[in-house]
PDB file of N, CA and C in Angstrom:
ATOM      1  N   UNK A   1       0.827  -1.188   0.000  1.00  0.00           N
ATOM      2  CA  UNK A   1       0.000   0.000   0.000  1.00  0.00           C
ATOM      3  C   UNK A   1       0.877   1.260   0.000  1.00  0.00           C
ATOM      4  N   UNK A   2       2.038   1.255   0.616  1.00  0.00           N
ATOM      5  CA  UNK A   2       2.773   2.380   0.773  1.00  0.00           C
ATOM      6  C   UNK A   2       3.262   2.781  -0.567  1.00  0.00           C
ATOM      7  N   UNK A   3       3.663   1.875  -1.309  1.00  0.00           N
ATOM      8  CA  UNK A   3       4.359   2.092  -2.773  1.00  0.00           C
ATOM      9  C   UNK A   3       2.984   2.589  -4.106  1.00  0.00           C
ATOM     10  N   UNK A   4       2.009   2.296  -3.316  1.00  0.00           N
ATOM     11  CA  UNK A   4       0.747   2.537  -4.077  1.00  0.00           C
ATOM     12  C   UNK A   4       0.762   3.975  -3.585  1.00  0.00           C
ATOM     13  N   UNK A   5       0.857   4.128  -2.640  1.00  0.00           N
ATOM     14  CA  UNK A   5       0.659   5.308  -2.214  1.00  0.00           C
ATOM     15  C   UNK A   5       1.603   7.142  -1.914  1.00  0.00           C
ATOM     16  N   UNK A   6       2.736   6.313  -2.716  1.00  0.00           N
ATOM     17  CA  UNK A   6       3.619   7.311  -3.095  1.00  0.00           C
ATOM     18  C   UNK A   6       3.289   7.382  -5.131  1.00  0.00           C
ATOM     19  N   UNK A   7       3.192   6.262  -5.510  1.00  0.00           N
ATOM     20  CA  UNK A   7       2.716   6.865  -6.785  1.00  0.00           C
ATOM     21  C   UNK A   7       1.712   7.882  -6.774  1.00  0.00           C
ATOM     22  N   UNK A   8       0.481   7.478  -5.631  1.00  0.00           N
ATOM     23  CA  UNK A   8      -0.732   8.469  -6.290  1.00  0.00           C
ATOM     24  C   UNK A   8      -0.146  10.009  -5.589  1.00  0.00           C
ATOM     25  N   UNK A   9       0.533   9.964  -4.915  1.00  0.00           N
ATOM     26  CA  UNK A   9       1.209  11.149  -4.572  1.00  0.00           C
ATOM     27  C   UNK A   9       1.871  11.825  -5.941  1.00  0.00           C
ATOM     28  N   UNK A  10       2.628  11.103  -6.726  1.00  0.00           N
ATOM     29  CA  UNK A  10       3.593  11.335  -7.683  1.00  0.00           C
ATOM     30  C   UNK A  10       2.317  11.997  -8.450  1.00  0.00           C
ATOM     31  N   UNK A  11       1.133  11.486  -9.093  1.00  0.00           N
ATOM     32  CA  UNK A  11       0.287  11.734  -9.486  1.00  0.00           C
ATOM     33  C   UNK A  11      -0.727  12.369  -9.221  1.00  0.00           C
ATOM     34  N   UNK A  12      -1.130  12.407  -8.171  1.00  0.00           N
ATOM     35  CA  UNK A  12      -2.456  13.316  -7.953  1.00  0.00           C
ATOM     36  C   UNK A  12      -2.094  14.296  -6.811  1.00  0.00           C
ATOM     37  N   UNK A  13      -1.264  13.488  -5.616  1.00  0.00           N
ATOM     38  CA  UNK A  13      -1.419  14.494  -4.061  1.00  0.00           C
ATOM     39  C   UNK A  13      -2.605  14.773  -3.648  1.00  0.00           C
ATOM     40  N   UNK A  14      -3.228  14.008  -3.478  1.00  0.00           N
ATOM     41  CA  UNK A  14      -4.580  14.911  -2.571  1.00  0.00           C
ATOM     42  C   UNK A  14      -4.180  14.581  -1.016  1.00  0.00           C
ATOM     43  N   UNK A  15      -4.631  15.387  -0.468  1.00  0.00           N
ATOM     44  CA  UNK A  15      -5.119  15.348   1.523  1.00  0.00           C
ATOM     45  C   UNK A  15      -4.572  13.600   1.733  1.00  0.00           C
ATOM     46  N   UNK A  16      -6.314  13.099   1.469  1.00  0.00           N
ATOM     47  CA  UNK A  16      -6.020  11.468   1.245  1.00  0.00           C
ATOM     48  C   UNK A  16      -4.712  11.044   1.454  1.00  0.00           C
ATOM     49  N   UNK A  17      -4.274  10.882  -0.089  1.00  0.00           N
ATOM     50  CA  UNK A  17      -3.244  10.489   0.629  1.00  0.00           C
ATOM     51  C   UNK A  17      -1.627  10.563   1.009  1.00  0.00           C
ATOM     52  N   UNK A  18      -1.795  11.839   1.197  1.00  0.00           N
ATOM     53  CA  UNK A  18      -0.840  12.001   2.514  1.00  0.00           C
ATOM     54  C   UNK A  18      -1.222  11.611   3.576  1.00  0.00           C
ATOM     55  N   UNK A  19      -2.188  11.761   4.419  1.00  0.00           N
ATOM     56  CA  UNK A  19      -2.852  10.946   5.418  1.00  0.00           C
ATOM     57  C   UNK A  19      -2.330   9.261   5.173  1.00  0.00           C
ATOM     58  N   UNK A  20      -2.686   8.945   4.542  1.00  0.00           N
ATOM     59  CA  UNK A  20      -2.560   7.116   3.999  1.00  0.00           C
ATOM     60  C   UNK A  20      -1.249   7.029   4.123  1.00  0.00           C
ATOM     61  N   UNK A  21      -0.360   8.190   3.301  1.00  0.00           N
ATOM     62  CA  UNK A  21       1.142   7.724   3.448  1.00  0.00           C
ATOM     63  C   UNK A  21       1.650   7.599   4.739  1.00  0.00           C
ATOM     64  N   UNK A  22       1.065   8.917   5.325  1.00  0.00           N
ATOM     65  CA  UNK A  22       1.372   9.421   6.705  1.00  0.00           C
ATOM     66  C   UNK A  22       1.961   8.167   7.725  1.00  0.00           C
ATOM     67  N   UNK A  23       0.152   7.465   7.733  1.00  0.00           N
ATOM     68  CA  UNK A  23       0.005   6.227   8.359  1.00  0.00           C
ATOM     69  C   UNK A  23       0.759   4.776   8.252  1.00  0.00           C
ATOM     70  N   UNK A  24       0.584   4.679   7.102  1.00  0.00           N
ATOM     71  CA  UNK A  24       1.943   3.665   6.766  1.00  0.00           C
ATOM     72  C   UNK A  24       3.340   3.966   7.141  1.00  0.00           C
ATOM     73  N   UNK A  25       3.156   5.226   6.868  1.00  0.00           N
ATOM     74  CA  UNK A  25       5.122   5.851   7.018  1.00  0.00           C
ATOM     75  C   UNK A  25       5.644   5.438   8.853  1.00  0.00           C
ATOM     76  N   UNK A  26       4.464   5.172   9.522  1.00  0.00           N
ATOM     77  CA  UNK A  26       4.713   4.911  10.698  1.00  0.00           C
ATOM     78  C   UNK A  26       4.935   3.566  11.058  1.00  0.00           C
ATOM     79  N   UNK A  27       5.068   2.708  10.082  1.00  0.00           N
ATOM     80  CA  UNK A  27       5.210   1.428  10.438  1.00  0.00           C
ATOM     81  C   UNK A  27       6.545   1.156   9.416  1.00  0.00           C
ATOM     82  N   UNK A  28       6.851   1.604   8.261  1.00  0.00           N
ATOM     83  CA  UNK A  28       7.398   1.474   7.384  1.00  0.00           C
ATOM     84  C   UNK A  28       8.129   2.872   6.801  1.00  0.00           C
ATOM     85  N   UNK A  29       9.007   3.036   6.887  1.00  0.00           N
ATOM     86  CA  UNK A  29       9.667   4.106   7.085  1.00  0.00           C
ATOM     87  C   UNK A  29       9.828   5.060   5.359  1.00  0.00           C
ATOM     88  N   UNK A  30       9.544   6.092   5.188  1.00  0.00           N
ATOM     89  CA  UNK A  30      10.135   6.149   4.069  1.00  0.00           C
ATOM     90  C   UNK A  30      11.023   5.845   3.250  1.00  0.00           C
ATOM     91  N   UNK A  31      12.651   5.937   4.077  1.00  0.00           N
ATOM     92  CA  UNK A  31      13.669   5.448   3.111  1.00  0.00           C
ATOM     93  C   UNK A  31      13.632   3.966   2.508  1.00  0.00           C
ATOM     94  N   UNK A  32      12.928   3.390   3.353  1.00  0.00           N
ATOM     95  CA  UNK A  32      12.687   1.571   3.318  1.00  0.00           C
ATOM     96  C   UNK A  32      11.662   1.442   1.943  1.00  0.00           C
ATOM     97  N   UNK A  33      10.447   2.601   1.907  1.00  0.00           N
ATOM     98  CA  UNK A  33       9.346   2.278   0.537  1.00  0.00           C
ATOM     99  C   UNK A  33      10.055   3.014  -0.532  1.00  0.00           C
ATOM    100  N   UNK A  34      11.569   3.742  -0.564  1.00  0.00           N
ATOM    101  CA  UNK A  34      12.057   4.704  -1.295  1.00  0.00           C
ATOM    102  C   UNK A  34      12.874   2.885  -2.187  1.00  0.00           C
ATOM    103  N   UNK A  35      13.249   2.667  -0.816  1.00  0.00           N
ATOM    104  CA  UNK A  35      14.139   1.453  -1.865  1.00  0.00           C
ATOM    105  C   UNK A  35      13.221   0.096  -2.726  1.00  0.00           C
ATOM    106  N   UNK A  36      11.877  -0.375  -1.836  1.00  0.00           N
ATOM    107  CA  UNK A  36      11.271  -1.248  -2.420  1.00  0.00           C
ATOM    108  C   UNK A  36      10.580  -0.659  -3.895  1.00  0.00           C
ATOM    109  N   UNK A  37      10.790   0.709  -3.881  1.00  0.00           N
ATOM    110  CA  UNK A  37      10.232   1.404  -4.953  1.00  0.00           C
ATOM    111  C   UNK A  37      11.214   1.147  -6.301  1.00  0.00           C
ATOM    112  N   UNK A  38      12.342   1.040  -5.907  1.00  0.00           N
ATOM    113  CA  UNK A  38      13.238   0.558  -6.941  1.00  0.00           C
ATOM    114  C   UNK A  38      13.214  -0.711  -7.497  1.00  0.00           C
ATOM    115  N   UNK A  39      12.858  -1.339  -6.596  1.00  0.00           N
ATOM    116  CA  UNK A  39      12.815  -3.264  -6.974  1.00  0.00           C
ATOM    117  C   UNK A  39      11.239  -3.211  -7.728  1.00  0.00           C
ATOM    118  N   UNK A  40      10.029  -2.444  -7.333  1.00  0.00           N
ATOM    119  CA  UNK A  40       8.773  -2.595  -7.921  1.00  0.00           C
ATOM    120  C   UNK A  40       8.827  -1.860  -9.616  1.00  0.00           C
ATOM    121  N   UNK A  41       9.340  -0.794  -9.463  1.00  0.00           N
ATOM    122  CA  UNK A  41       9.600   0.027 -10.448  1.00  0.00           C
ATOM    123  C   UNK A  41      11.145   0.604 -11.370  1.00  0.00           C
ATOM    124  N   UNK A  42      11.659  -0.925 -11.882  1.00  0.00           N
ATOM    125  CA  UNK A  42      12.988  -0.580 -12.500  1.00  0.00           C
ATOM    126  C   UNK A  42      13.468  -0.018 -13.225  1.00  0.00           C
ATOM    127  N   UNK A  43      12.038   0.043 -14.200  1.00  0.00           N
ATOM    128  CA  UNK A  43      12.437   1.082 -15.185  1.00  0.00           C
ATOM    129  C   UNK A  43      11.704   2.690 -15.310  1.00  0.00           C
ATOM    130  N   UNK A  44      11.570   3.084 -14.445  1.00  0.00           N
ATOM    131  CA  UNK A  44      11.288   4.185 -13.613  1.00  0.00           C
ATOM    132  C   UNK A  44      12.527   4.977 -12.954  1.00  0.00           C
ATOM    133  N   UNK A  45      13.132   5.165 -13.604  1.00  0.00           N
ATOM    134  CA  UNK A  45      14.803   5.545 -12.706  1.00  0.00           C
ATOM    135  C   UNK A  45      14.777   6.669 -12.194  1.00  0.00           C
ATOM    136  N   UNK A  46      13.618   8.047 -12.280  1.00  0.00           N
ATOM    137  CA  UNK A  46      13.337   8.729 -11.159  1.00  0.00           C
ATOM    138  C   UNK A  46      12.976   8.856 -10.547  1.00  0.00           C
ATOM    139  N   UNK A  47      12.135   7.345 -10.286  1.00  0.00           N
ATOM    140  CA  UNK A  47      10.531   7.450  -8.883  1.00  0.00           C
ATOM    141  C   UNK A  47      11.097   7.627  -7.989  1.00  0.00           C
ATOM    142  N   UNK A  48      12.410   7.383  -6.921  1.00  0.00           N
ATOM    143  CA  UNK A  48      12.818   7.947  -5.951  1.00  0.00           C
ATOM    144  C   UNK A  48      12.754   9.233  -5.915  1.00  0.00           C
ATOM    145  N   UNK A  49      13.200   9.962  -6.728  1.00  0.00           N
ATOM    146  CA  UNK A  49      12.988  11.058  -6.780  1.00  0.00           C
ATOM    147  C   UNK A  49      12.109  12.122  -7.204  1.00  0.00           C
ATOM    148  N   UNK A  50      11.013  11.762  -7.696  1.00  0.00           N
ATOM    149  CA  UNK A  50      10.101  12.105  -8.352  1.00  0.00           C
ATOM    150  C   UNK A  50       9.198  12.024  -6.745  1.00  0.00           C
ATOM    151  N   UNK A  51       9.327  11.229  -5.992  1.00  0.00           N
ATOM    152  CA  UNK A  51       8.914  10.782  -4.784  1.00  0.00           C
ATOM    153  C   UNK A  51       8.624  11.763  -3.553  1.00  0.00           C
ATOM    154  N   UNK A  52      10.162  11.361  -3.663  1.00  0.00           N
ATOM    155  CA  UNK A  52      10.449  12.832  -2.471  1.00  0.00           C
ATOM    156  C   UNK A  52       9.862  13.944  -2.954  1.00  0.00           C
ATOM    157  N   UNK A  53      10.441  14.946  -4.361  1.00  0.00           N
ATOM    158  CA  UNK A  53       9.632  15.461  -4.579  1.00  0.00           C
ATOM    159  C   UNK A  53       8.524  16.093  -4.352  1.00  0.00           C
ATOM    160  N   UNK A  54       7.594  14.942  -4.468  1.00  0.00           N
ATOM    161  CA  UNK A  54       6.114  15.090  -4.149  1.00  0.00           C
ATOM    162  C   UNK A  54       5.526  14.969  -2.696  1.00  0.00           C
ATOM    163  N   UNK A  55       6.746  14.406  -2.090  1.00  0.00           N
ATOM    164  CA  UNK A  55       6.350  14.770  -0.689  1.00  0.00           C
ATOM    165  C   UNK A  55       6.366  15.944   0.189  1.00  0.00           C
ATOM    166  N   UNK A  56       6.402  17.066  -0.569  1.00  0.00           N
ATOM    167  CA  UNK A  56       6.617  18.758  -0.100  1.00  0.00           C
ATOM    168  C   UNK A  56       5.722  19.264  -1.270  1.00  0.00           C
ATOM    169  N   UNK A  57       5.080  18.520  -1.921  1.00  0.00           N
ATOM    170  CA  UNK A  57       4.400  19.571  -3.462  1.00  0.00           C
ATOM    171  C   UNK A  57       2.997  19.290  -2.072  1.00  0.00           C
ATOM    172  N   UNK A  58       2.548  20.338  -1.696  1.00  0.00           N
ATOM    173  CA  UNK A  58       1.192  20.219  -0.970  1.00  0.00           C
ATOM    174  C   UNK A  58       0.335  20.950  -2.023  1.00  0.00           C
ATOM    175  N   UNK A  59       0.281  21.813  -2.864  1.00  0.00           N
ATOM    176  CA  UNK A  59      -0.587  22.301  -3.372  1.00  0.00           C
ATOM    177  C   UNK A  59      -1.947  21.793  -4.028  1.00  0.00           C
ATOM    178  N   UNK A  60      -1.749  20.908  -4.403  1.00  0.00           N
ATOM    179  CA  UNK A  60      -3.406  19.951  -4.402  1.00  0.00           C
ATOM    180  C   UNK A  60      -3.803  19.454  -3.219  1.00  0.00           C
ATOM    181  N   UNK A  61      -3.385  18.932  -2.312  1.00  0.00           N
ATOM    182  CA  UNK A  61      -3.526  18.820  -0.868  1.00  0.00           C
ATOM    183  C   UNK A  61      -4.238  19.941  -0.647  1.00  0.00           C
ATOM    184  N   UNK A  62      -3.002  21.007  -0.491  1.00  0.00           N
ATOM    185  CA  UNK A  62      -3.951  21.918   0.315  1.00  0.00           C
ATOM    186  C   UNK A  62      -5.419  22.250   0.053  1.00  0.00           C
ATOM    187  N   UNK A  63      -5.702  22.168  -1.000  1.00  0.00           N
ATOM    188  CA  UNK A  63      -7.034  22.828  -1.927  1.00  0.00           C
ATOM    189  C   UNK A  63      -8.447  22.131  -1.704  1.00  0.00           C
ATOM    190  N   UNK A  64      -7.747  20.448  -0.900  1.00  0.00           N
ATOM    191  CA  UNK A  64      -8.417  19.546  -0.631  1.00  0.00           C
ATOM    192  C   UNK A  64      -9.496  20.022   0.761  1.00  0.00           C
ATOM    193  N   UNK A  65     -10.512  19.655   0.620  1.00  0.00           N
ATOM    194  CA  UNK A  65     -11.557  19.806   1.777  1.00  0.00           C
ATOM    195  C   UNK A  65     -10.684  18.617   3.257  1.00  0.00           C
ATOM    196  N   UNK A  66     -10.673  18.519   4.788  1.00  0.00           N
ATOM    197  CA  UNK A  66     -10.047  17.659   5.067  1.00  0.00           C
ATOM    198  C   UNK A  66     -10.878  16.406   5.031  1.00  0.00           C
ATOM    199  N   UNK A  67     -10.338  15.470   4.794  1.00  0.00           N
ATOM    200  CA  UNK A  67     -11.067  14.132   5.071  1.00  0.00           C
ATOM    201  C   UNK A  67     -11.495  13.773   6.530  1.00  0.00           C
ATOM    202  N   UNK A  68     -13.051  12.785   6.245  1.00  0.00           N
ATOM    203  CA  UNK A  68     -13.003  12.140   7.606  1.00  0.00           C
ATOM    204  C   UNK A  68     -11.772  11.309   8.043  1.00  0.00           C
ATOM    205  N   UNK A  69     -11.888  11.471   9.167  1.00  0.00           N
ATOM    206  CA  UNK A  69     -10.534  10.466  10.214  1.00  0.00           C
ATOM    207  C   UNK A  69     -10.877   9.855  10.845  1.00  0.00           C
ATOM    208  N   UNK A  70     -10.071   8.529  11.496  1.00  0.00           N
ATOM    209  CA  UNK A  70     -10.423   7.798  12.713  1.00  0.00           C
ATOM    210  C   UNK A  70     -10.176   8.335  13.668  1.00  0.00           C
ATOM    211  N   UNK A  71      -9.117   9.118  13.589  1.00  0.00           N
ATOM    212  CA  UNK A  71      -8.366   9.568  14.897  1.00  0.00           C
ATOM    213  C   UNK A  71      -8.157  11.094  14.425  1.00  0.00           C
ATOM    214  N   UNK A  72      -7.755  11.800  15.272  1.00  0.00           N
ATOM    215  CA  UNK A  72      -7.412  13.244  15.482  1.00  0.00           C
ATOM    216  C   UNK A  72      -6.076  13.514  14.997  1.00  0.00           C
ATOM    217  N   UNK A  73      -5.937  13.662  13.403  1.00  0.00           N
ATOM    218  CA  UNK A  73      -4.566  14.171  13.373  1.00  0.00           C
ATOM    219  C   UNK A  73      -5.237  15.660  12.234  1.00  0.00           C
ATOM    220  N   UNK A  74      -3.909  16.488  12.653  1.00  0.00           N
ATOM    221  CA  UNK A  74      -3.864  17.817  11.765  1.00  0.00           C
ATOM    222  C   UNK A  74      -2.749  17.699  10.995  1.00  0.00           C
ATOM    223  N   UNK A  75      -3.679  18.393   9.784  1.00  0.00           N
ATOM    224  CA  UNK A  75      -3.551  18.741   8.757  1.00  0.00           C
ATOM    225  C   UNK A  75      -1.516  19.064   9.163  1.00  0.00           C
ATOM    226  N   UNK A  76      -1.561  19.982   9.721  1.00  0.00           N
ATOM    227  CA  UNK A  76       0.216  20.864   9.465  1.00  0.00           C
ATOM    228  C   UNK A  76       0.746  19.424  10.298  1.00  0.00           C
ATOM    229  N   UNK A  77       0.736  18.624  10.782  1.00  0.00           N
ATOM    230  CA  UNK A  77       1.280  17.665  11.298  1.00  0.00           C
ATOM    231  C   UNK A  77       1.827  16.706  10.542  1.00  0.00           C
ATOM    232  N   UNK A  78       0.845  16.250   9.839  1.00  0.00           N
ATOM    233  CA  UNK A  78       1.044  15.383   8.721  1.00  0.00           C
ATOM    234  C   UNK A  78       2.251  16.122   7.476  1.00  0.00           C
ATOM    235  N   UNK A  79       1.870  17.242   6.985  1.00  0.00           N
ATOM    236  CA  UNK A  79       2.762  18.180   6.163  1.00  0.00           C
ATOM    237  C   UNK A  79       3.837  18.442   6.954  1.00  0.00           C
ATOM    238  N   UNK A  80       4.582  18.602   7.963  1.00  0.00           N
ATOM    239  CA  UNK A  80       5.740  19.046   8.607  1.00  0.00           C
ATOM    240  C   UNK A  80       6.310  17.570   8.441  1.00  0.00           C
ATOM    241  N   UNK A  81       5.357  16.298   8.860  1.00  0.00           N
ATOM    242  CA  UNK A  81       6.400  14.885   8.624  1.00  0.00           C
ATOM    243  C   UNK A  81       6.852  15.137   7.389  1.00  0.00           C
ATOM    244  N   UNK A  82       6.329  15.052   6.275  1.00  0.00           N
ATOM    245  CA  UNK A  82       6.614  14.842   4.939  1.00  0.00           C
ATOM    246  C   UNK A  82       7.934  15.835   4.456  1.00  0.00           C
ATOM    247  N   UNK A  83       8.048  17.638   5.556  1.00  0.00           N
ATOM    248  CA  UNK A  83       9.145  18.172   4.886  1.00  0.00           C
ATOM    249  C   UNK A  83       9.844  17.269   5.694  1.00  0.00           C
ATOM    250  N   UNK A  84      10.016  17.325   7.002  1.00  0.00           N
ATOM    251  CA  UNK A  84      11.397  16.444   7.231  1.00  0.00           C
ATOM    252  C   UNK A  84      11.460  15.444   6.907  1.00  0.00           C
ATOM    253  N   UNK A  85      10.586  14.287   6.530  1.00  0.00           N
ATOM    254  CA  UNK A  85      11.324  13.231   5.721  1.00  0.00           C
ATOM    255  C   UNK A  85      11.895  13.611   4.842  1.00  0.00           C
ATOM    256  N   UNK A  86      11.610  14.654   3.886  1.00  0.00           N
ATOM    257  CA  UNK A  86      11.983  15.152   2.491  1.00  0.00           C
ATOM    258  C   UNK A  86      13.549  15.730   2.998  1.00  0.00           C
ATOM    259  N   UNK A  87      13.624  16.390   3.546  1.00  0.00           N
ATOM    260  CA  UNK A  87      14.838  17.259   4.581  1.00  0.00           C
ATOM    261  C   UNK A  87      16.041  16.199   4.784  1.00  0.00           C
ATOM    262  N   UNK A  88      15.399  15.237   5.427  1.00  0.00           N
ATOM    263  CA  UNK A  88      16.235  13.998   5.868  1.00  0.00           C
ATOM    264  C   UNK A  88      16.698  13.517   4.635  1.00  0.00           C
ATOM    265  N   UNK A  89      15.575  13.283   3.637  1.00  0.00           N
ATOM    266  CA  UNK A  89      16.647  12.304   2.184  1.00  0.00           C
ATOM    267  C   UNK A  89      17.597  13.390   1.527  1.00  0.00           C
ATOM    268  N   UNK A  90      17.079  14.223   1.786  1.00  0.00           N
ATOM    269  CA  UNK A  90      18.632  15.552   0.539  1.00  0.00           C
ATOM    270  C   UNK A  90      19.566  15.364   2.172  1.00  0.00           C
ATOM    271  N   UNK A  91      19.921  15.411   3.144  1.00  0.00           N
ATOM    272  CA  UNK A  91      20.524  15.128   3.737  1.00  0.00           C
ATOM    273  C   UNK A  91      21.301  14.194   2.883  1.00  0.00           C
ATOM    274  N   UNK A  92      21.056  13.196   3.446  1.00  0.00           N
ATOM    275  CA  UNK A  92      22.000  11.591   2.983  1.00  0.00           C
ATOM    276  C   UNK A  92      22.129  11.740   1.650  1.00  0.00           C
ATOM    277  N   UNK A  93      21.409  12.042   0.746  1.00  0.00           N
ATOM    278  CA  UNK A  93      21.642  11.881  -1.187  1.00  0.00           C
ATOM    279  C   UNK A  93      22.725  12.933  -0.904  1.00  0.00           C
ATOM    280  N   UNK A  94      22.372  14.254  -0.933  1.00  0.00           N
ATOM    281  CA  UNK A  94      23.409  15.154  -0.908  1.00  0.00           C
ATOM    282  C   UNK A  94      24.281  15.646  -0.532  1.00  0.00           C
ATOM    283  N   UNK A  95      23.872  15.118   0.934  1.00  0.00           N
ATOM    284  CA  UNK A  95      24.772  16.243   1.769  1.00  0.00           C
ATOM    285  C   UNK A  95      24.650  17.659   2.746  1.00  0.00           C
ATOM    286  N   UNK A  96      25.325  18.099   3.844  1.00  0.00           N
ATOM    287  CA  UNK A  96      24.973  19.452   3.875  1.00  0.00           C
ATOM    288  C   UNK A  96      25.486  20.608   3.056  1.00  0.00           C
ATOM    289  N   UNK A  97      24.765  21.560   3.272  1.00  0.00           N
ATOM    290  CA  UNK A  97      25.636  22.706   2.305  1.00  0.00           C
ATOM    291  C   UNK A  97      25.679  23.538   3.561  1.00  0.00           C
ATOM    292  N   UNK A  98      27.317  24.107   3.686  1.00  0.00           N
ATOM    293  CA  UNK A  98      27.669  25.270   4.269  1.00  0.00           C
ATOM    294  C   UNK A  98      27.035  26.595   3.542  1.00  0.00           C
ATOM    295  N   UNK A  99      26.542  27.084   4.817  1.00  0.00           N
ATOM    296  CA  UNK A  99      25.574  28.255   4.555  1.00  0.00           C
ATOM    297  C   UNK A  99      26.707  29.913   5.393  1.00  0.00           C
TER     298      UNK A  99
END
């Protein structure tokens, strides 16, 4: 579901599912669905990155009405995981940059 759920990110981004990713991302870590994403999708040689990416593009998100929930999570909660996961992978791919 997680790898399903970074494509429809790649593709659509709605609220949804970031929420969905959100939830999974808590059992299954991003960098871990970054790599099974490579073994599902080989000839795709930017979905890692196309990935991350899309995990900071909120703008269809935002536009989104919020969804019902089971539980009580907000909106900027869910979006602050996604920059620092995003934060965390240019970390390790790149590097820091002296500022």
């Amino acid at each position: 579901m997680g790898l399903m759920k970074l494509d429809a990110l790649i593709g659509r981004g709605s609220r949804r599912d970031f929420y969905d990713l959100y939830v999974v991302a808590q059992q299954v870590p991003i960098p871990d669905l970054l790599a099974l994403g490579r073994s599902k999708y080989p000839y795709a040689r930017d979905f890692e990155l196309m990935a991350v990416e899309s995990l900071v593009f909120f703008e269809n998100a935002d536009r989104d009405l919020q969804p019902d929930l089971l539980v009580d999570l907000p909106w900027d909660r869910v979006r602050q995981f996604f920059i620092t996961q995003a934060q965390a992978l240019g970390q390790v791919w790149f590097g820091g940059q002296e500022g």
